[in-house]
C-alpha atoms as a PDB file:
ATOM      1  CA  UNK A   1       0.000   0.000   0.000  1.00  0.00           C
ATOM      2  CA  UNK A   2       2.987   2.590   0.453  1.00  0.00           C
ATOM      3  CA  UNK A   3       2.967   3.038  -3.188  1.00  0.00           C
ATOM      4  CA  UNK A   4      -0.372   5.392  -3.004  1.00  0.00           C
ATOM      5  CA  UNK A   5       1.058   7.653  -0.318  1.00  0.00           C
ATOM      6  CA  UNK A   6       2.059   9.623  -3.750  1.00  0.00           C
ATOM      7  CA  UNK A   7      -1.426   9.983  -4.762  1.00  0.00           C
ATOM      8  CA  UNK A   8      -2.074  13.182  -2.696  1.00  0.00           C
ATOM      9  CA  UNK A   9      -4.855  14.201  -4.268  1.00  0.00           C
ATOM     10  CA  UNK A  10      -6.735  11.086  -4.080  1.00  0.00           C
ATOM     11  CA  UNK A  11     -10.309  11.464  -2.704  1.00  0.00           C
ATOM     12  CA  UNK A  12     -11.836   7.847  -2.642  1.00  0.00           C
ATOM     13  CA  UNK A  13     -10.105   5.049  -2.063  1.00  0.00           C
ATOM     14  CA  UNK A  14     -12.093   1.485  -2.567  1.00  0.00           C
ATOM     15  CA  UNK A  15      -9.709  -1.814  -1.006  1.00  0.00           C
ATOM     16  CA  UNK A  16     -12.793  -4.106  -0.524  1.00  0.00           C
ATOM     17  CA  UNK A  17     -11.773  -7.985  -0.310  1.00  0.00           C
ATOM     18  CA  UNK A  18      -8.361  -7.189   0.027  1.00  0.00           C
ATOM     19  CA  UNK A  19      -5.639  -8.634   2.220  1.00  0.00           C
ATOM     20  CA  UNK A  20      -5.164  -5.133   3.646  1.00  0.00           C
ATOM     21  CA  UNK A  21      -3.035  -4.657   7.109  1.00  0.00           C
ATOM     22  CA  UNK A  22      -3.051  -3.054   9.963  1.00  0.00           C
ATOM     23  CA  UNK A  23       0.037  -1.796   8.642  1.00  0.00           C
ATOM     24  CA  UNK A  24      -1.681  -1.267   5.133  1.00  0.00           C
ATOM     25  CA  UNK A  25      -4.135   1.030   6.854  1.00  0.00           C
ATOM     26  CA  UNK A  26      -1.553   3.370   8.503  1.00  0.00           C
ATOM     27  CA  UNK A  27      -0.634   4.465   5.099  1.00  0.00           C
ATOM     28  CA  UNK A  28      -3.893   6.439   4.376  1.00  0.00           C
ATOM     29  CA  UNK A  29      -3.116   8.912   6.996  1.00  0.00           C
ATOM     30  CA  UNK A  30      -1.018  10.089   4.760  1.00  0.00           C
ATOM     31  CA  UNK A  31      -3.718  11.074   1.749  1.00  0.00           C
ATOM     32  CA  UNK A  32      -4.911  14.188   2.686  1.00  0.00           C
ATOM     33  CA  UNK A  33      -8.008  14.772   0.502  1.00  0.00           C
ATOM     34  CA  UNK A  34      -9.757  11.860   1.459  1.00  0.00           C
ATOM     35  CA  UNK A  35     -13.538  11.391   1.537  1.00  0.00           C
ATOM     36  CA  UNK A  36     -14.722   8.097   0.757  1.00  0.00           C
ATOM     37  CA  UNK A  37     -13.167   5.189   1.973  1.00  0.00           C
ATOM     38  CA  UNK A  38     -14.178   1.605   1.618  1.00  0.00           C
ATOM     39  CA  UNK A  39     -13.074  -0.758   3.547  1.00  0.00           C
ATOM     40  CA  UNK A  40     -15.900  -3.916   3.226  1.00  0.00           C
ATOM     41  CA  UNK A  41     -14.528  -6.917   4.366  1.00  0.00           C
ATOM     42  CA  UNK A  42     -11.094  -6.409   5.838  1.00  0.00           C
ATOM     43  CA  UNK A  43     -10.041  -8.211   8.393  1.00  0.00           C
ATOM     44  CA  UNK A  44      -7.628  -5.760  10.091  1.00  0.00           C
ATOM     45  CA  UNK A  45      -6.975  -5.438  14.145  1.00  0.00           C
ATOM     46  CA  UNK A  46      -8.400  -2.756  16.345  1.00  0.00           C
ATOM     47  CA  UNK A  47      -5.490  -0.780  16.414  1.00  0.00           C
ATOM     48  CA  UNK A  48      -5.614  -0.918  12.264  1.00  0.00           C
ATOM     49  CA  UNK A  49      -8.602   0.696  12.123  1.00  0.00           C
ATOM     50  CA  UNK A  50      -7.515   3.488  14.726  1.00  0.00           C
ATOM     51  CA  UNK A  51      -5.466   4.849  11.742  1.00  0.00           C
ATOM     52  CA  UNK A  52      -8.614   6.236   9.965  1.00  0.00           C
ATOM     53  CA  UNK A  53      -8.931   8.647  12.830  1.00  0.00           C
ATOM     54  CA  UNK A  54      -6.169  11.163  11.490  1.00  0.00           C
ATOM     55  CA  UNK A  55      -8.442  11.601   8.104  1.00  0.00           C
ATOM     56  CA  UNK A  56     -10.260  14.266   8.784  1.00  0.00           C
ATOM     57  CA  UNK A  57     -11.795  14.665   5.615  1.00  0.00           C
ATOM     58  CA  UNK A  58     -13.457  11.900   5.673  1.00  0.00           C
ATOM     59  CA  UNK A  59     -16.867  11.922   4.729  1.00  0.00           C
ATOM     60  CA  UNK A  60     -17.640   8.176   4.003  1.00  0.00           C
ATOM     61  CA  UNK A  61     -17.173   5.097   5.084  1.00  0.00           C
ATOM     62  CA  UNK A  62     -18.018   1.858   4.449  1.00  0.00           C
ATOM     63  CA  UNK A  63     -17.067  -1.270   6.547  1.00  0.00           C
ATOM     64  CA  UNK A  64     -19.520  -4.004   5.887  1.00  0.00           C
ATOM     65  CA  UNK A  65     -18.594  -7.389   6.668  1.00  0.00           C
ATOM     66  CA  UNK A  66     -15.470  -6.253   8.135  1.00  0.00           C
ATOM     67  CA  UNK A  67     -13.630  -7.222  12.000  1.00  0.00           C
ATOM     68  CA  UNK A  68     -15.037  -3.902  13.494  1.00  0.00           C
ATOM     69  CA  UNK A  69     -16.566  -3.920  16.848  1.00  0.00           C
ATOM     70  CA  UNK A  70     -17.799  -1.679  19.139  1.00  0.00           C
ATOM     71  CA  UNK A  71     -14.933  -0.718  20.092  1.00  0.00           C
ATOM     72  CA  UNK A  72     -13.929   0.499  16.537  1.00  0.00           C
ATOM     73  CA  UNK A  73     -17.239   3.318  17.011  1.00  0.00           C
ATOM     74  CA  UNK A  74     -14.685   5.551  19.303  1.00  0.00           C
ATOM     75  CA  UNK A  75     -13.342   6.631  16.090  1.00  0.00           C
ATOM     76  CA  UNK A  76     -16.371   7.603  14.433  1.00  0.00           C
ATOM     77  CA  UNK A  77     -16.653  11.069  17.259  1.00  0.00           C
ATOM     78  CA  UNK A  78     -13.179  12.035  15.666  1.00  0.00           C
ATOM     79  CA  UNK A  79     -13.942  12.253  12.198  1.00  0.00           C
ATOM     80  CA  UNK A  80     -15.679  15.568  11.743  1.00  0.00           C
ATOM     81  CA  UNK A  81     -16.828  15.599   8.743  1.00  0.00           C
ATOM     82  CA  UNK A  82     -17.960  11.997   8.117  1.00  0.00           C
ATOM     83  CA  UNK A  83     -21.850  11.999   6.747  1.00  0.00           C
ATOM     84  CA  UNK A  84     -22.282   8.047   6.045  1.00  0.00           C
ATOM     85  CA  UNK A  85     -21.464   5.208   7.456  1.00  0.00           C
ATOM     86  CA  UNK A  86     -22.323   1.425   6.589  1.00  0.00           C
ATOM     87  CA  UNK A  87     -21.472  -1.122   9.309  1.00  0.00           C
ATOM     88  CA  UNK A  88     -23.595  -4.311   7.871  1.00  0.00           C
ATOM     89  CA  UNK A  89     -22.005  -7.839   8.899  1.00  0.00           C
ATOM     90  CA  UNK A  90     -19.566  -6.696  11.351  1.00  0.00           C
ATOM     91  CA  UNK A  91     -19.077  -7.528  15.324  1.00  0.00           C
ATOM     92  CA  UNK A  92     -20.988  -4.007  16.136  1.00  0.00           C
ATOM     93  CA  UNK A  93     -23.943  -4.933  18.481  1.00  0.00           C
ATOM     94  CA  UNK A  94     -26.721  -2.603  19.211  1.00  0.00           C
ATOM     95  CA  UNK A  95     -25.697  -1.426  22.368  1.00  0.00           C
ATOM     96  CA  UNK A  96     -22.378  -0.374  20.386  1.00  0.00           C
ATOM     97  CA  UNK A  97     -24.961   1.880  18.340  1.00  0.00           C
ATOM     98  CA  UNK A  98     -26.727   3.150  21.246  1.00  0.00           C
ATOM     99  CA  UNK A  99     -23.762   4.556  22.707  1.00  0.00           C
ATOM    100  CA  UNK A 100     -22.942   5.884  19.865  1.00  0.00           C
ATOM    101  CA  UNK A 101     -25.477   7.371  19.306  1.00  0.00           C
ATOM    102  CA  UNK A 102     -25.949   8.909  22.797  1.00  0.00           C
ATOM    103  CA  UNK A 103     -22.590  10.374  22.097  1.00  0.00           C
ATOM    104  CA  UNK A 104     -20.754   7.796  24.294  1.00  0.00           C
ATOM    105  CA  UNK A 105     -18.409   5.839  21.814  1.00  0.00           C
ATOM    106  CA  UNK A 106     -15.866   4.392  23.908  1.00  0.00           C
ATOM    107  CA  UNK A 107     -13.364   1.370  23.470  1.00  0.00           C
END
């Protein structure tokens, strides 16, 4: 994946089905522009996923059938400017939801 970290101006960003890292995942923190990531079906760790939270331009994201859990939805209160996201067939259980939607996202 470090060969995209050139692609500055790259807005969306679609790695469904792929054998992405943790690792793999730190590297969009360095694309600056973008909005729409998809990331259905990858099976990356916790800490993987806490990379998305330096993309602030991020406005969607999609992580169907992915290893995202509740604890992933502490992330979701740092992205300012996100406007969708799709969590169908992951580990996220309605409480999860509730909290975040009461504002309470925690790990």
């Amino acid at each position: 994946m470090s060969h995209i970290t050139n692609l500055r101006d790259l807005r969306s960003l679609d790695v469904d089905q792929t054998g992405i890292t943790s690792n793999g995942l730190s590297v969009l923190q360095k694309l600056p522009k973008l909005s729409h990531v998809s990331l259905n079906g990858v099976q990356a760790t916790e800490s993987g996923f806490t990379h998305l939270r330096s993309i602030s331009s991020l406005e969607r994201l999609s992580l169907s059938g992915s290893s995202v859990t509740d604890a992933t939805l502490a992330l979701v209160p740092t992205l300012p400017k996100l406007e969708y996201l799709y969590l169908g067939e992951t580990k996220v259980t309605t409480e999860g939801l509730a909290r975040l939607e009461a504002g309470e996202a925690r790990p």
